[in-house]
Protein backbone atom coordinates (compact mmCIF):
# COMPACT_ATOMS: atom_id res chain seq x y z
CA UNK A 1 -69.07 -54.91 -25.29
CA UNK A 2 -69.09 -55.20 -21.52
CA UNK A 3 -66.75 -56.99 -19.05
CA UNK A 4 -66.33 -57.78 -15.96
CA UNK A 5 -64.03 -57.20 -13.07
CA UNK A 6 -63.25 -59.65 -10.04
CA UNK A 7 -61.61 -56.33 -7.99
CA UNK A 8 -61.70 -52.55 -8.74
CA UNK A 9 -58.03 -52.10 -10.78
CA UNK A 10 -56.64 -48.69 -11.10
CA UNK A 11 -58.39 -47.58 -14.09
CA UNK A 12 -61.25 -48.37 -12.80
CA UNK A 13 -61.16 -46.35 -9.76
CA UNK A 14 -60.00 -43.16 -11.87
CA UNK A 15 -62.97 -43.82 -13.61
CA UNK A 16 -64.82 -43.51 -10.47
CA UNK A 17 -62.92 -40.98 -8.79
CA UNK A 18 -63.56 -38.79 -11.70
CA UNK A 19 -66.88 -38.58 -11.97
CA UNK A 20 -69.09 -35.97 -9.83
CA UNK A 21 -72.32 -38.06 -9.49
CA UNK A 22 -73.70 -41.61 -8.89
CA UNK A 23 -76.83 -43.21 -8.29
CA UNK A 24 -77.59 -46.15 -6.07
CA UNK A 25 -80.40 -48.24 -6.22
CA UNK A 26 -81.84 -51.05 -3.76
CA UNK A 27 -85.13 -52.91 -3.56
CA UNK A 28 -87.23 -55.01 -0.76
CA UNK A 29 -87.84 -58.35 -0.69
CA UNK A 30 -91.38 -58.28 -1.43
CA UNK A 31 -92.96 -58.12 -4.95
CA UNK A 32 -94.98 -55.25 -3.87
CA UNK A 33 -92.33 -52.88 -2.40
CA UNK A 34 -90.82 -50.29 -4.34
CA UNK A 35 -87.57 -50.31 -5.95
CA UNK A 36 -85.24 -47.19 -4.66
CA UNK A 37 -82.78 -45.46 -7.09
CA UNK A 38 -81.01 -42.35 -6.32
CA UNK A 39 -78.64 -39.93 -7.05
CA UNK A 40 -76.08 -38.75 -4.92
CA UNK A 41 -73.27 -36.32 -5.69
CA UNK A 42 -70.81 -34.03 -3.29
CA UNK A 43 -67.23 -35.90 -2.54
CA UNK A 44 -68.92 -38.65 -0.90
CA UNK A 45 -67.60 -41.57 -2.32
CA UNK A 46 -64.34 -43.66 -1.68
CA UNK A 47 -62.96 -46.87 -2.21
CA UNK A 48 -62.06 -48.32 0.66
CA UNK A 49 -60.00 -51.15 -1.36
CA UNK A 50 -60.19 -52.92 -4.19
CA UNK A 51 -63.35 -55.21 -3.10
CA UNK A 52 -64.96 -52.50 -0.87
CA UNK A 53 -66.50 -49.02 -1.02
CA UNK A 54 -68.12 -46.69 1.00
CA UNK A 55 -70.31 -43.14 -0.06
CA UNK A 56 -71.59 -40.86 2.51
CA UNK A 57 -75.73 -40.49 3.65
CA UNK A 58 -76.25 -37.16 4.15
CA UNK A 59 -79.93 -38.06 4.61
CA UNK A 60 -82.64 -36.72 2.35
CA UNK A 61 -86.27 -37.39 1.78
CA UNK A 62 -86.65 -40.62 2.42
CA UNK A 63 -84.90 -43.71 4.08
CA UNK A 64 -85.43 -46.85 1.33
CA UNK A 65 -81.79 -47.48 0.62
CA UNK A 66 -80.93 -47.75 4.60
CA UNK A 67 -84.47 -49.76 4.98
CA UNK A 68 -83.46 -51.94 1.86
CA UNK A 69 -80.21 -52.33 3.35
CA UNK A 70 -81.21 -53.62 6.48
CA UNK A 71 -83.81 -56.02 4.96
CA UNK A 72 -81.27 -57.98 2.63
CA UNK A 73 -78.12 -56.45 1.74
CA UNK A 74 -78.93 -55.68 -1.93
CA UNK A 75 -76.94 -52.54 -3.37
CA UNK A 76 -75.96 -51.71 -7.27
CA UNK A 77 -74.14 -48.78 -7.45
CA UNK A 78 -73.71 -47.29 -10.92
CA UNK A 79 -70.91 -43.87 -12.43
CA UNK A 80 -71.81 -42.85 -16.16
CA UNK A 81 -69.40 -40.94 -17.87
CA UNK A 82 -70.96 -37.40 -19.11
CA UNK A 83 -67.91 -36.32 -20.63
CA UNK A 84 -65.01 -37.61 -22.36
CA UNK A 85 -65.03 -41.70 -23.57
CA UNK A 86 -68.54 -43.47 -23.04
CA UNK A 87 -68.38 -45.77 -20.05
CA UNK A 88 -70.85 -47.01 -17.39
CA UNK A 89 -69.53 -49.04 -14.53
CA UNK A 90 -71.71 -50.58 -11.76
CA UNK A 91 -70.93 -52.11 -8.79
CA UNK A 92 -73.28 -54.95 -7.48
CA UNK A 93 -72.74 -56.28 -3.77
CA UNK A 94 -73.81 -56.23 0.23
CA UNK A 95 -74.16 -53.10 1.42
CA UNK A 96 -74.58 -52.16 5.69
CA UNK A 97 -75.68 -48.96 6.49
CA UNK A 98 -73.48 -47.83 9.71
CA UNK A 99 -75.62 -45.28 11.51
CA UNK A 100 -74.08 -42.51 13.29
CA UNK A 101 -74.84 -43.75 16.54
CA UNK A 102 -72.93 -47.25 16.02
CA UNK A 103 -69.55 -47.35 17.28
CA UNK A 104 -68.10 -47.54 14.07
CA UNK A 105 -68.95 -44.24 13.17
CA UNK A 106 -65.89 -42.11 13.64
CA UNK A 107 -63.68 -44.17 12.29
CA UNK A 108 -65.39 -44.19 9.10
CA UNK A 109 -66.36 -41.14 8.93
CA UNK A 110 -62.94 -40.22 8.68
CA UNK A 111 -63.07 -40.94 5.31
CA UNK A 112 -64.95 -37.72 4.58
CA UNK A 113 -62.83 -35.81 5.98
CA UNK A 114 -64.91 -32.54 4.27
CA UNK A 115 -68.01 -33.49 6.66
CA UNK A 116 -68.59 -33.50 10.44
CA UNK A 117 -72.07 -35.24 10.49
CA UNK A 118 -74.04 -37.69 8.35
CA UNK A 119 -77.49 -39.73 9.14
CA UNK A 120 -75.49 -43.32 8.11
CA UNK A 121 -72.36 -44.39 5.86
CA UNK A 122 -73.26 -47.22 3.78
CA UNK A 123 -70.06 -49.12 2.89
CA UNK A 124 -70.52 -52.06 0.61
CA UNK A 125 -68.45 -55.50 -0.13
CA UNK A 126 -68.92 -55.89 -3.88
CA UNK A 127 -69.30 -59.51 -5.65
CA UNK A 128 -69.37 -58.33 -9.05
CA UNK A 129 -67.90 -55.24 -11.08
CA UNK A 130 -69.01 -54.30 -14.56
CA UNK A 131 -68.42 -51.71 -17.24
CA UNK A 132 -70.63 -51.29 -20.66
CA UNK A 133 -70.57 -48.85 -23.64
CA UNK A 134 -72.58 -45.82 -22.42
CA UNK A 135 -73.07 -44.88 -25.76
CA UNK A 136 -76.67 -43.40 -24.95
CA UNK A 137 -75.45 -41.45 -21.97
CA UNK A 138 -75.19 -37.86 -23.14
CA UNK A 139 -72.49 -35.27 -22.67
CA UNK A 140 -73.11 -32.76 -20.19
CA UNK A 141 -70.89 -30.30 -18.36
CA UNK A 142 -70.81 -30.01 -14.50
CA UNK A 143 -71.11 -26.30 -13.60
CA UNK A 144 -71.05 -27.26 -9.57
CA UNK A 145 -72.95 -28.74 -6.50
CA UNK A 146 -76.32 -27.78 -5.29
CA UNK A 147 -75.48 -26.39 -1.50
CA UNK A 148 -78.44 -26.88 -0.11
CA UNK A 149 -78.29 -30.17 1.50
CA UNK A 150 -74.68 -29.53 2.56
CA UNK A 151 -76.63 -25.91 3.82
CA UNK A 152 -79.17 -28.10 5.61
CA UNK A 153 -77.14 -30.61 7.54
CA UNK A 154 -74.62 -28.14 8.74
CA UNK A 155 -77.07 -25.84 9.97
CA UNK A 156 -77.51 -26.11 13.84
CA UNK A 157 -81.28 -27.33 14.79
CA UNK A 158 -83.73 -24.05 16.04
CA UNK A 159 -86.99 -26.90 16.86
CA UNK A 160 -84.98 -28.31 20.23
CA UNK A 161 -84.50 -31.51 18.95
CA UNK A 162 -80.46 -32.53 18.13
CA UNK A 163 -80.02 -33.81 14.59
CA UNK A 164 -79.81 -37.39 15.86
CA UNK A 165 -83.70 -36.94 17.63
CA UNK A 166 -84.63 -35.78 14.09
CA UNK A 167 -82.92 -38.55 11.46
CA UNK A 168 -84.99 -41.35 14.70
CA UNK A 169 -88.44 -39.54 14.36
CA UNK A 170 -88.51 -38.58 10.53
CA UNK A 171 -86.60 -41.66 8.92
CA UNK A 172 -88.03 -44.59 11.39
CA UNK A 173 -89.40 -46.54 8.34
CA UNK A 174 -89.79 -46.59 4.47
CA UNK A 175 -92.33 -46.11 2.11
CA UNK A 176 -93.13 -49.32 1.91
CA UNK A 177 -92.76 -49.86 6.02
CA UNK A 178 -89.45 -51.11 6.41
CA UNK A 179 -87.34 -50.44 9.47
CA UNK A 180 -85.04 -47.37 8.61
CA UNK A 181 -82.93 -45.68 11.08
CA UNK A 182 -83.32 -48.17 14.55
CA UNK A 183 -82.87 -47.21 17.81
CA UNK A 184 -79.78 -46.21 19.44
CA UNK A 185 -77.36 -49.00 19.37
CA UNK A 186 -75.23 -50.03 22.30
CA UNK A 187 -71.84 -49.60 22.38
């Protein structure tokens, strides 16, 4: 049977800590936008404290969870457990997507202390933590991270246009025509 959490306690955030992947997941306001769900692995993930978290955008094919984001907030965040006791936990709450350009940047990105460079960091305020069973989650055994989007993002640009240029042009709105990355923010 499930429970619920008011704050991440410290078996919680083993759990979390422990595992090597996540997905997050986010939808628009309208009935006709599409929902987002993605997973996201690398040591980009932290808990900030025991009502807040924060995971690392890399970037990637799209923009819907930073579009979502900006719309209304919305964020579930869920860890299975592919080896060892069955568990699921998922975090519900607010996310913000902090783009690289905003002057909070640096500070946070300090957090990742394994990465120089990131399109956003989405940290989130949670209002409600749950586990349940995960019985119908199978085993599987991590063998190790795909490279190549840690390959793309630290490789310098060749087209002229700095990596900043690039996350404004290709990421300025969502499939469903939502406002992704905005323009440069003021400090």
């Amino acid at each position: 049977m499930g429970k619920t959490y008011d704050k991440l306690d410290d078996k919680l955030i083993a759990f979390i800590e422990a595992q090597k992947m996540f997905f997050v997941a986010t939808a628009p306001r309208s009935d006709d936008g599409h929902v987002n769900v993605s997973p996201k692995g690398y040591d980009s993930f932290v808990v900030i404290d025991n009502e807040t978290v924060a995971w690392l955008d890399l970037g990637g094919s799209g923009i819907e969870t930073m579009a979502h984001l900006n719309e209304n907030g919305r964020i579930t965040i869920m860890f299975c457990a592919y080896e060892g006791a069955a568990n699921i936990v998922r975090l519900y709450g607010k996310g913000e997507a902090v783009q690289f350009d905003d002057p909070r940047f640096p500070g946070l990105l300090k957090l990742f202390p394994a990465f120089d460079k990131a399109r956003a960091i989405i940290t989130v305020k949670l209002d409600r933590i749950s586990d349940s069973c995960g019985w119908g989650v199978p085993f599987y055994e991590f063998k190790g991270e795909r490279e190549q989007l840690r390959r793309y993002a630290d490789n310098p640009r060749t087209d002229g246009r700095t990596w900043e240029q690039r996350w404004r042009e290709g990421n300025a709105t969502s499939i469903d025509g939502l406002p992704g990355i905005t323009s440069e923010t003021s400090s």
